[in-house]
Protein backbone atom coordinates (compact mmCIF):
# COMPACT_ATOMS: atom_id res chain seq x y z
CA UNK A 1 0.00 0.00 0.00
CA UNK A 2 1.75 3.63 -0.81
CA UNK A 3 1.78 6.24 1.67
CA UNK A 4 -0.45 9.03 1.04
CA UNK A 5 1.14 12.84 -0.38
CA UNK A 6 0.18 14.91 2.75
CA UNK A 7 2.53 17.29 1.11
CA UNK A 8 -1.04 19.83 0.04
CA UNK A 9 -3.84 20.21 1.41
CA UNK A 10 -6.82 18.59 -0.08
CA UNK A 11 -9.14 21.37 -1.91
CA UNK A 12 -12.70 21.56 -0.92
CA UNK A 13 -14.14 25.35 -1.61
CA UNK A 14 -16.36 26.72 0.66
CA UNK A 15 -19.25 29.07 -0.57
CA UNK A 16 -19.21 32.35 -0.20
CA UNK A 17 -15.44 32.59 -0.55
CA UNK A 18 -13.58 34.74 -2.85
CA UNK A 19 -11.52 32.96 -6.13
CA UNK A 20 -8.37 34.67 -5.48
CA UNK A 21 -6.32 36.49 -2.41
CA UNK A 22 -3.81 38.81 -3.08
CA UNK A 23 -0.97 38.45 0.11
CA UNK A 24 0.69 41.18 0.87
CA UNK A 25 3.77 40.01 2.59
CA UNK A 26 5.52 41.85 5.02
CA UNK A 27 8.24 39.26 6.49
CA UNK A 28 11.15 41.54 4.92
CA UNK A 29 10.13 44.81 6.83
CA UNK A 30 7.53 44.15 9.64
CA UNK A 31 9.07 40.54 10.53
CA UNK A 32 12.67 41.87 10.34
CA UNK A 33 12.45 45.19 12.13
CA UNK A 34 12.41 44.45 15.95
CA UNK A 35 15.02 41.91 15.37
CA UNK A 36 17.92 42.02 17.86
CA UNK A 37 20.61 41.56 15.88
CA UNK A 38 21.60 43.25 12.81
CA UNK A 39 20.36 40.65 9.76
CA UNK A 40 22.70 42.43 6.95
CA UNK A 41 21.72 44.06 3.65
CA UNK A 42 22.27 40.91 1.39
CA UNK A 43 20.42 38.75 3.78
CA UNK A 44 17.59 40.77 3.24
CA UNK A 45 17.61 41.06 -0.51
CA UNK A 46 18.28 37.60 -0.99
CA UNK A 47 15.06 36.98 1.49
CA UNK A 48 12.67 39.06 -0.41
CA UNK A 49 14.25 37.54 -4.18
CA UNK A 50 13.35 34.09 -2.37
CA UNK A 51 10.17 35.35 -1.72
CA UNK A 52 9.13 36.49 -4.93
CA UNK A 53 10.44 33.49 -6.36
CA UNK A 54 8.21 31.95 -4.47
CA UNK A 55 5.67 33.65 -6.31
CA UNK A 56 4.23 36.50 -3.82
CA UNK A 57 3.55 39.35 -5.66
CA UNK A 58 3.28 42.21 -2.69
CA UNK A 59 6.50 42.40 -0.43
CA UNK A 60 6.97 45.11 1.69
CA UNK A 61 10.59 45.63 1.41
CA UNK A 62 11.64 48.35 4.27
CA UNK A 63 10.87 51.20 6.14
CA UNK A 64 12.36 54.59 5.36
CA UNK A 65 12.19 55.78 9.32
CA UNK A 66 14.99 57.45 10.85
CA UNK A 67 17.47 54.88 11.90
CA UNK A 68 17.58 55.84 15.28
CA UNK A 69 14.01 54.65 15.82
CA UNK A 70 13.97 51.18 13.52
CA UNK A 71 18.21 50.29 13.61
CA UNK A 72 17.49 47.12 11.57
CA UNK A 73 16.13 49.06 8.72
CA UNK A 74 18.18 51.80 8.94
CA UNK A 75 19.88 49.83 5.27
CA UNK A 76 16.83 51.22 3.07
CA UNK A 77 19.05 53.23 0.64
CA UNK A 78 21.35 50.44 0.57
CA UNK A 79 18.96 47.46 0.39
CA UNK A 80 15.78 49.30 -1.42
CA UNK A 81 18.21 49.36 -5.16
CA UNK A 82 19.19 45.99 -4.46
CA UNK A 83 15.23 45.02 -5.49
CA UNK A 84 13.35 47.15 -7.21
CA UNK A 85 13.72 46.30 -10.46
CA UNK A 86 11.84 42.63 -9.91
CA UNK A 87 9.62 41.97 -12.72
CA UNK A 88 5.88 41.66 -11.55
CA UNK A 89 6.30 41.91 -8.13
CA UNK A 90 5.02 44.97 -6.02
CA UNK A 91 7.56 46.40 -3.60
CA UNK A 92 5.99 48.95 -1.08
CA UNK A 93 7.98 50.79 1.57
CA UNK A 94 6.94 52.55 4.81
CA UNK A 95 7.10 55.87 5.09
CA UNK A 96 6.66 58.05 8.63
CA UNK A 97 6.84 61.60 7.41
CA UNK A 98 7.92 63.88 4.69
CA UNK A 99 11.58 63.07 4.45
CA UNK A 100 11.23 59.40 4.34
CA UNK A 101 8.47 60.22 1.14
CA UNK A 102 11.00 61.96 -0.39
CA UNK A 103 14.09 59.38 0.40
CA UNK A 104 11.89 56.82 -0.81
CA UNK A 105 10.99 58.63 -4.08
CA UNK A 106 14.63 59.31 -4.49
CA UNK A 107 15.22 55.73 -5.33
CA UNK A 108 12.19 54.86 -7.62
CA UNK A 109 9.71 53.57 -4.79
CA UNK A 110 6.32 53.13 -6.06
CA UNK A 111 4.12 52.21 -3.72
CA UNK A 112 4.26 54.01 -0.10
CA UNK A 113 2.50 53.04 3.33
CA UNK A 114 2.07 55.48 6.33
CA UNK A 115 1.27 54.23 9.46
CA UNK A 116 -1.69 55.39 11.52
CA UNK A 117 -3.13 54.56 14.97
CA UNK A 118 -6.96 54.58 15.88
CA UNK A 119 -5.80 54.91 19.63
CA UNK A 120 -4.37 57.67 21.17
CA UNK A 121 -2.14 55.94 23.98
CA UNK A 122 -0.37 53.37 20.79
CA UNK A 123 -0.03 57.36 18.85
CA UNK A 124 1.65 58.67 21.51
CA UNK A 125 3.85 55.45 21.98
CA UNK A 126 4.73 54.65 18.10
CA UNK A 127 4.73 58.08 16.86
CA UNK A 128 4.81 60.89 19.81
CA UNK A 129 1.96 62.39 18.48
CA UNK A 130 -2.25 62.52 18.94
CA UNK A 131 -4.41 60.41 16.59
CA UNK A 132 -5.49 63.90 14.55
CA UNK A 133 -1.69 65.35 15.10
CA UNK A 134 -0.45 62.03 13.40
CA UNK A 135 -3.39 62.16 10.87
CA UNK A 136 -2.21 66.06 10.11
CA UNK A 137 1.33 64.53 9.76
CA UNK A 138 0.36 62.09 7.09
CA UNK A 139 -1.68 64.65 4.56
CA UNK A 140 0.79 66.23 3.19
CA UNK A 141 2.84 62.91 2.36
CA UNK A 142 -0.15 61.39 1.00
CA UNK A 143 -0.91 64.39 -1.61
CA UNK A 144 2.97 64.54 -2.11
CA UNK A 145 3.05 61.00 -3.03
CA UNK A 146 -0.37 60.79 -5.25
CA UNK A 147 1.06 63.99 -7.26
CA UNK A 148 3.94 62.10 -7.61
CA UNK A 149 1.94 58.65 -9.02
CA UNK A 150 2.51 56.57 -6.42
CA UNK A 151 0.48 53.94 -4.06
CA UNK A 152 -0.37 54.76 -1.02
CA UNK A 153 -1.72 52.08 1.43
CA UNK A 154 -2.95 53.54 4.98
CA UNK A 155 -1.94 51.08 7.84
CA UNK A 156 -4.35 51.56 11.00
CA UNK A 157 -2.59 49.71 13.98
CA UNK A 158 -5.25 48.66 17.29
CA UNK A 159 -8.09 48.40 15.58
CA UNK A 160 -9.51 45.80 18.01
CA UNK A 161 -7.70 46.65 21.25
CA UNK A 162 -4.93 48.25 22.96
CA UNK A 163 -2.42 47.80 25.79
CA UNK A 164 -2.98 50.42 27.86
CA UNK A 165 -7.13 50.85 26.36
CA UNK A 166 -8.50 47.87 26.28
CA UNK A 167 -11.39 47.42 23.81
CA UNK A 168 -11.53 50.06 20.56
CA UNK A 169 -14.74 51.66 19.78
CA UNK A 170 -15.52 50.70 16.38
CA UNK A 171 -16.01 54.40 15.66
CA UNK A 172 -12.45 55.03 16.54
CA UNK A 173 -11.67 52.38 14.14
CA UNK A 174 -13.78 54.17 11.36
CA UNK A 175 -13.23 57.62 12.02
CA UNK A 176 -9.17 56.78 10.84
CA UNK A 177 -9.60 54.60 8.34
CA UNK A 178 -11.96 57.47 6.48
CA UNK A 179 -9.87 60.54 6.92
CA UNK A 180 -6.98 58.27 5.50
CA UNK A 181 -9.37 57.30 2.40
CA UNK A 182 -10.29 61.14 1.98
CA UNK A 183 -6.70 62.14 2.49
CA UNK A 184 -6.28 59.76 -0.57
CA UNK A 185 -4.91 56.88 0.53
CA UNK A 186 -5.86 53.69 -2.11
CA UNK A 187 -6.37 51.28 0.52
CA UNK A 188 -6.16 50.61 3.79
CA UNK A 189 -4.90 47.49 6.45
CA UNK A 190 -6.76 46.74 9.61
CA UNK A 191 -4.02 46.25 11.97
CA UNK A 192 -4.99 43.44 15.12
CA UNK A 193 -1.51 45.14 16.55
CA UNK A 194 -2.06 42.70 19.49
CA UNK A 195 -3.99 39.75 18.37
CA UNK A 196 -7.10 40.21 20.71
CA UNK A 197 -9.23 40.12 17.55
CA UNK A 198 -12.54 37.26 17.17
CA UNK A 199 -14.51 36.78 14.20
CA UNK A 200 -17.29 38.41 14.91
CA UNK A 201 -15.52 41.42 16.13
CA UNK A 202 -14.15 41.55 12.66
CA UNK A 203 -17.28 41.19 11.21
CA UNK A 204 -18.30 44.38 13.06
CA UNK A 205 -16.02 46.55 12.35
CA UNK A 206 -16.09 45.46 8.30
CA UNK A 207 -19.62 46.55 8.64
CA UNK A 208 -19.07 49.18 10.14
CA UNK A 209 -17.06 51.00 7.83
CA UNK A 210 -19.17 49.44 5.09
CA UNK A 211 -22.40 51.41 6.64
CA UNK A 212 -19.51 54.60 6.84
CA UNK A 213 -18.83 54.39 3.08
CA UNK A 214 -16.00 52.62 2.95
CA UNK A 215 -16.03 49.76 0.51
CA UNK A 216 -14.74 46.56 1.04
CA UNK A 217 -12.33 46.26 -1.66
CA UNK A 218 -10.06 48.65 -0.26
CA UNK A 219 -9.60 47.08 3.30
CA UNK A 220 -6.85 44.69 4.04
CA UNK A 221 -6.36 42.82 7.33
CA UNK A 222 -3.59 42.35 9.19
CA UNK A 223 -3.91 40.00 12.32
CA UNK A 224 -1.16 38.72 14.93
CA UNK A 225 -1.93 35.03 16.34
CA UNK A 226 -1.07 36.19 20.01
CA UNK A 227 -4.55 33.95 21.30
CA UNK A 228 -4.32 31.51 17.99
CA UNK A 229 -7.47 33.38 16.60
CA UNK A 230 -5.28 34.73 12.96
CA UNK A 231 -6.42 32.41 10.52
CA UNK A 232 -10.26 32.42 11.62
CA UNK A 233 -10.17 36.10 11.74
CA UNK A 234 -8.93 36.33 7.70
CA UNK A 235 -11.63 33.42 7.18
CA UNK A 236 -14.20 35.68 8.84
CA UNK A 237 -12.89 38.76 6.43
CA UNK A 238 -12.75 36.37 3.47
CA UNK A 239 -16.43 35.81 3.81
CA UNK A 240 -16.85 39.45 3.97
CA UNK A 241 -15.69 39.96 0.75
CA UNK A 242 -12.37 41.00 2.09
CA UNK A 243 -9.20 39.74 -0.41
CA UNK A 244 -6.25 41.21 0.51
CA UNK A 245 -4.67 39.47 3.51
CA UNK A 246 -1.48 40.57 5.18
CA UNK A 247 1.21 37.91 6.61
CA UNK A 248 4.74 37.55 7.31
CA UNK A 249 7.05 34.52 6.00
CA UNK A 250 8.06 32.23 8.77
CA UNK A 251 5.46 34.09 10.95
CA UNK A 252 8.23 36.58 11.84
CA UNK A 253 7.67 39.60 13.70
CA UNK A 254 5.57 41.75 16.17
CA UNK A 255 5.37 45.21 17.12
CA UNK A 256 8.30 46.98 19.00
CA UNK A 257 6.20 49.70 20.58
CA UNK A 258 3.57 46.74 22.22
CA UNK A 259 5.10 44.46 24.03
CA UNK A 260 1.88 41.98 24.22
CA UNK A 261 2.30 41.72 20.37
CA UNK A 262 3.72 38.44 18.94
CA UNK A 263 4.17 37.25 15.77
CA UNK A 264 2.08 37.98 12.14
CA UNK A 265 0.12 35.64 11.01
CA UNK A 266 2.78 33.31 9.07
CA UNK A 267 2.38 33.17 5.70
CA UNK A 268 2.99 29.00 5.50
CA UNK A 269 -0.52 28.69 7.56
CA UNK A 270 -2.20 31.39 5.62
CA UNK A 271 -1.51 29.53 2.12
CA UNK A 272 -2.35 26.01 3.25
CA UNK A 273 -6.07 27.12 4.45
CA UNK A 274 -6.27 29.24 1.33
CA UNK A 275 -5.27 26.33 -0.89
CA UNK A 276 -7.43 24.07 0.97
CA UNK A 277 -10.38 26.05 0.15
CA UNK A 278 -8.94 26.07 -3.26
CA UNK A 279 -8.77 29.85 -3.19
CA UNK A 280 -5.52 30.97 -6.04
CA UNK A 281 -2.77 32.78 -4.44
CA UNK A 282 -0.41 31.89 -6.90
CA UNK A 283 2.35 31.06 -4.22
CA UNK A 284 4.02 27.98 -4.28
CA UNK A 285 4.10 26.54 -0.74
CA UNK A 286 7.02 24.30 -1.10
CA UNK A 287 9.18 27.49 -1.89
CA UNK A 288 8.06 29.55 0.28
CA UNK A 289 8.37 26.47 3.23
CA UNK A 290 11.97 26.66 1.71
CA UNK A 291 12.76 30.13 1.74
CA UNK A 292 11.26 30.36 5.47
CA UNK A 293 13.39 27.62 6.68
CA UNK A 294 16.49 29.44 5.36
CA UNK A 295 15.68 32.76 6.81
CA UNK A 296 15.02 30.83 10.12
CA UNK A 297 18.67 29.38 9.90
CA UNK A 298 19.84 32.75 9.14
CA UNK A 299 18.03 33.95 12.09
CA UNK A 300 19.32 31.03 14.41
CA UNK A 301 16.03 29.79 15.59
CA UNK A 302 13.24 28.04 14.66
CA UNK A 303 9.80 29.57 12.66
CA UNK A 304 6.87 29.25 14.64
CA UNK A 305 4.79 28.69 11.71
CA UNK A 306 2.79 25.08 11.74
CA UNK A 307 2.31 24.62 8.94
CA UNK A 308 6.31 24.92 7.99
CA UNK A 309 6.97 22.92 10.81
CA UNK A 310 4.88 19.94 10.05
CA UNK A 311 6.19 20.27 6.46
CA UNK A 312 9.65 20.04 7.52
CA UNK A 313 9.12 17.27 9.73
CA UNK A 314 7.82 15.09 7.21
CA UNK A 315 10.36 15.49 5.02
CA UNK A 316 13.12 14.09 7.76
């Protein structure tokens, strides 16, 4: 009797499920940027070549912040050239003010992020300013970087909760994720900065900012696994109507400014559900298992990603 390929999934759709997710991968910047030790410049390139070899098309390659607040990106200019000329494969870059706009413009980015909060204790912490001082902040880089042809996706971190709030108001939630739409943002990523997020609390705040105006098919999620609830969250969105899901390769990262956040939700997991419900992401999972397991040995520790660590143990 042979033994049975448990390498895939086995594909049974679900109704009511969109045909195709776009993943927006951010293992290069949000994964990498709280690390501890200094991962160098051709580490990184080499990572994010991996990944698009893998075949993700969105990878967020680095943050143009000052260097004294994110040291492990503090490379951009050196690492940024290094990938931007990758054929099909969207390379968007964080940008905090003004000056990191116009550093990332300087070398042919894109496709820009800014970074917004929908609490006022997590604005204070990540970005020393209010909610509507941060929001004033970010107008003037949006415009610059429209006029200038580029994407802009709004991140709103604590949608769902905060450290030092508790609960978010869904009208918090809404009230930032519109002024970054009218500012002109093209779309925006719901940001479960520290993973207290359930399904139907997703489901509330999608319709909420459905009965606000905003449509669906310019919200992203973004979800951390900190209480194992990531991957029924972006099912929960998925039924929605939601099809742009953010995740990190190996499930790297966190947040440096909330210490309750752990890791994204890891890519690995997010492409075995999707392929089991026989949803196209066009990512190749053995690759990307690959490419995560190299970045992990790179990184001297393990992933915490299941899915790349039941793969991995099959194969010894």
């Amino acid at each position: 009797m042979s033994t049975p390929d448990l390498g895939l999934p086995m594909t049974v759709p679900a109704p009511g499920l969109p045909e195709r997710v776009r993943i927006h991968e951010v293992g290069p910047r949000d994964g990498l940027q709280n690390e501890a030790s200094t991962v160098p410049t051709e580490v990184k390139a080499e990572f994010i070549h991996r990944l698009a070899d893998a075949g993700l098309t969105t990878v967020e390659a680095t943050s143009f912040v000052h260097p004294k607040w994110v040291p492990q990106l503090a490379d951009a200019e050196e690492l940024f050239p290094r990938v931007r000329d990758l054929e099909g494969v969207r390379l968007p870059v964080l940008v905090p003010n003004s000056r990191g706009l116009e550093r990332a413009l300087a070398l042919g980015a894109h496709r820009v992020a800014v970074f917004a909060s929908a609490t006022e204790s997590f604005a204070k912490a990540n970005l020393n300013r209010t909610v509507e001082e941060s929001l004033a902040v970010f107008e003037p880089v949006v415009t610059r970087a429209r006029d200038e042809g580029a994407h802009v996706r709004g991140y709103v971190s604590m949608c769902f909760g905060d450290p030092w709030e508790g609960a978010v108001p869904l009208h918090q939630v809404v009230h930032v994720c519109k002024a970054l739409l009218e500012m002109g943002c093209d779309e925006l990523s719901l940001g479960d900065t520290i993973g207290v997020a359930t399904p139907g609390h997703v489901l509330g705040l999608l319709s909420a900012l459905n009965e606000a105006g905003v449509p669906t098919d310019v919200v992203g999620v973004h979800f951390h696994d900190t209480y194992g609830q990531a991957l029924a969250n972006t099912l929960a969105a998925l039924q929605h109507g939601v099809t742009t899901v953010d995740a990190s390769a190996g499930g790297l990262g966190g947040c440096p400014y909330a210490k309750s956040a752990t890791g994204n939700l890891a890519t690995e997991d997010l492409v075995w559900m999707l392929q089991g419900l026989g949803i196209d992401t066009g990512v190749d999972l053995g690759r990307l298992v690959a490419t995560s397991e190299w970045m992990a040995g790179r990184l001297g520790r393990p992933s915490p990603s299941r899915t790349l660590r039941a793969l991995s143990h099959k194969e010894q």
